[in-house]
Protein backbone atom coordinates (compact mmCIF):
# COMPACT_ATOMS: atom_id res chain seq x y z
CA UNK A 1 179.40 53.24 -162.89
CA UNK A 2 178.90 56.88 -163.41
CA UNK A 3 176.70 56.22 -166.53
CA UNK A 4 173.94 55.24 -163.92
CA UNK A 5 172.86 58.54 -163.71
CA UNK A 6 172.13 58.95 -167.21
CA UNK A 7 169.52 56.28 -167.31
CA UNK A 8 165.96 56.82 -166.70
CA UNK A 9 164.64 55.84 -163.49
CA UNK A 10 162.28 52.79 -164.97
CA UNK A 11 166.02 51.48 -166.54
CA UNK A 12 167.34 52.08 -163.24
CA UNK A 13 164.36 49.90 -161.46
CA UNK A 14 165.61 46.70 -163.63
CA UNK A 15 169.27 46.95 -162.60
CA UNK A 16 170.44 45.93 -158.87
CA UNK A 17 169.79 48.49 -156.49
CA UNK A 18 171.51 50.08 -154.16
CA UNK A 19 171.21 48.36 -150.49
CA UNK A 20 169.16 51.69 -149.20
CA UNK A 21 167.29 52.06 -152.10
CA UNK A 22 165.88 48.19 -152.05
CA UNK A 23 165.00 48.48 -148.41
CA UNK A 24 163.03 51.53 -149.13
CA UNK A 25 161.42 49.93 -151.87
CA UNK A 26 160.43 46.70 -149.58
CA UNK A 27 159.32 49.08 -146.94
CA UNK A 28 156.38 50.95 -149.34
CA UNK A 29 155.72 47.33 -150.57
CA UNK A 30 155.00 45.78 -147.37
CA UNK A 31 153.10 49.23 -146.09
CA UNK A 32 151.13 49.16 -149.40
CA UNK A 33 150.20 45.32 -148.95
CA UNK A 34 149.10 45.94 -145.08
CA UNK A 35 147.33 48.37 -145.92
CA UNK A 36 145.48 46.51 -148.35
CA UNK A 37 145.32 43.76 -146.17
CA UNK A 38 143.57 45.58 -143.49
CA UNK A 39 141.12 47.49 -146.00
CA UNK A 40 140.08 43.60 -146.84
CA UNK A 41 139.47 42.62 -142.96
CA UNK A 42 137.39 46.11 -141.92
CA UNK A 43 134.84 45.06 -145.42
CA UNK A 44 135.08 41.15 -144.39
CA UNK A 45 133.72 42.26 -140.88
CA UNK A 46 131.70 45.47 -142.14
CA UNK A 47 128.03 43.35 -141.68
């Protein structure tokens, strides 16, 4: 387990993350996608 630390954060990534570490992940994923979402509404209704 220790040997975790030695590998890069990309290796990291591709193993099974920690419970805190997946929510945070989810989190910026789902605040990335709404924002994206609502960037695509305001041009939709922009005329």
């Amino acid at each position: 387990m220790p040997k975790l630390a030695v590998f890069t954060k990309r290796q990291r990534s591709s193993l099974r993350m920690t419970e805190t570490e997946s929510i945070q992940e989810k989190a910026r994923f789902i605040a990335m996608a709404a924002t994206v979402w609502a960037v695509d509404r305001s041009h939709l209704y922009d005329d």
